[in-house]
C-alpha atoms as a PDB file:
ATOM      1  CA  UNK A   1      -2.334-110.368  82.783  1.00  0.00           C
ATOM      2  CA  UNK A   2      -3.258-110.683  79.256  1.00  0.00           C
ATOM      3  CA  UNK A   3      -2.323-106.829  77.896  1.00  0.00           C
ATOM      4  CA  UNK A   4       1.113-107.056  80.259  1.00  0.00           C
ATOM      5  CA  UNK A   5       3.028-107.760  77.870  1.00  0.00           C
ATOM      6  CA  UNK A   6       2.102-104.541  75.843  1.00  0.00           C
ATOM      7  CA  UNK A   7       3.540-102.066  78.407  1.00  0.00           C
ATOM      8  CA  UNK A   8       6.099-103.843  80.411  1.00  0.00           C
ATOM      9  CA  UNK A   9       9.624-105.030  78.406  1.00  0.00           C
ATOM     10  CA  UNK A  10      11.488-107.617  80.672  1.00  0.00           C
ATOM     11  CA  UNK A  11      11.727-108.579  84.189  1.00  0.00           C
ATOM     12  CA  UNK A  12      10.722-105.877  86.864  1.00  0.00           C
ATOM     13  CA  UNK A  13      13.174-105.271  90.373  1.00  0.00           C
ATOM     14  CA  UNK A  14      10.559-105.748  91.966  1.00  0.00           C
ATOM     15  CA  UNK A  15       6.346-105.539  92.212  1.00  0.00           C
ATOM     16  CA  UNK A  16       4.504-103.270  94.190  1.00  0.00           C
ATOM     17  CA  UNK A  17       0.624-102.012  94.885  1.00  0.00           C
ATOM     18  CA  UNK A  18       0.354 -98.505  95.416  1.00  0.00           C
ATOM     19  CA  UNK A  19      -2.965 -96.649  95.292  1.00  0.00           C
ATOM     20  CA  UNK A  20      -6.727 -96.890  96.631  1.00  0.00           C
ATOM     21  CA  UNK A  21      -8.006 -98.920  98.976  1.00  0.00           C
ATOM     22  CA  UNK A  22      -6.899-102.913  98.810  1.00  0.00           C
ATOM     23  CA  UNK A  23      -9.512-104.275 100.690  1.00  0.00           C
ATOM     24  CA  UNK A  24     -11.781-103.549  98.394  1.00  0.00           C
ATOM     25  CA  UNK A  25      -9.821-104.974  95.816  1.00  0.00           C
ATOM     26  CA  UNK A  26      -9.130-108.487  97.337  1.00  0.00           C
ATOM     27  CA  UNK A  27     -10.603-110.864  95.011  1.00  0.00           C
ATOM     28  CA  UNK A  28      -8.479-109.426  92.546  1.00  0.00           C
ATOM     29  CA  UNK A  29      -5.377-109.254  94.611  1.00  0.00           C
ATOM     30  CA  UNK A  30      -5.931-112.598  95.410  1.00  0.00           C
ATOM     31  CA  UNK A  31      -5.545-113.959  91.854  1.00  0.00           C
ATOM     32  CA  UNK A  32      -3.113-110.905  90.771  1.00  0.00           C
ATOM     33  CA  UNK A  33      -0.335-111.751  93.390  1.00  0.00           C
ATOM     34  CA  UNK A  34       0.193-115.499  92.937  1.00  0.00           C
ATOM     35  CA  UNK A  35      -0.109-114.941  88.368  1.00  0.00           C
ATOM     36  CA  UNK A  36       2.538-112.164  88.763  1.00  0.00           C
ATOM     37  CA  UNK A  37       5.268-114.513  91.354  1.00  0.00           C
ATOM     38  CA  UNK A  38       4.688-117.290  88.906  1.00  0.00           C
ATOM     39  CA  UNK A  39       5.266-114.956  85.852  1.00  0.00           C
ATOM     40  CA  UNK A  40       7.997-113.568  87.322  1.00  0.00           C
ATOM     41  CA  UNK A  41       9.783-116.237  90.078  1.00  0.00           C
ATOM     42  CA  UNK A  42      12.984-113.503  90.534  1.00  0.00           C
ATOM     43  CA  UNK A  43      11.035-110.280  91.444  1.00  0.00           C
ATOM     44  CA  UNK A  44       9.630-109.732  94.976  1.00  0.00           C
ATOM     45  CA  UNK A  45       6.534-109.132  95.052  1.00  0.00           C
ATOM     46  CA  UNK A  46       5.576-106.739  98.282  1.00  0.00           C
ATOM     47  CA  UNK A  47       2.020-107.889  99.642  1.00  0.00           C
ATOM     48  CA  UNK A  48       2.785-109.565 102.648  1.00  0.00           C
ATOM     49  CA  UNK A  49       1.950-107.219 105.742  1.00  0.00           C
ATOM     50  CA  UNK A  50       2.468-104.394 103.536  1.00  0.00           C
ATOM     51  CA  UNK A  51      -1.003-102.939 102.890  1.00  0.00           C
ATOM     52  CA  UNK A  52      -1.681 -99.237 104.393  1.00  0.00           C
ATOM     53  CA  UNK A  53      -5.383 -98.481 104.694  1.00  0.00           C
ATOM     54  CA  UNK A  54      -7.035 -94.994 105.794  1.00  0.00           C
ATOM     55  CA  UNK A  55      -9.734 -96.922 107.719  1.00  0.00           C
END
């Protein structure tokens, strides 16, 4: 959250997670998700029930 500021101007439409594998990302995810809805309250975030695995 820290070097955000340095490549995104404004408010984004909306937040999504595309890419990789998120289970093995969860810890982060877990802390990302909630820091980016309070940073940004109008911009939907798309986590819930939205995660595609290949496993």
């Amino acid at each position: 959250m820290d070097g955000l500021n340095d490549w995104l101007v404004g408010q984004p439409q909306r937040i999504e997670f595309w890419g990789g594998e998120p289970l093995v990302y969860w810890k982060k995810l877990k802390l990302l998700v909630p820091a980016l809805r309070e940073r940004f309250p109008d911009s939907p975030v798309y986590d819930d029930h939205q995660w595609f695995t290949s496993g």
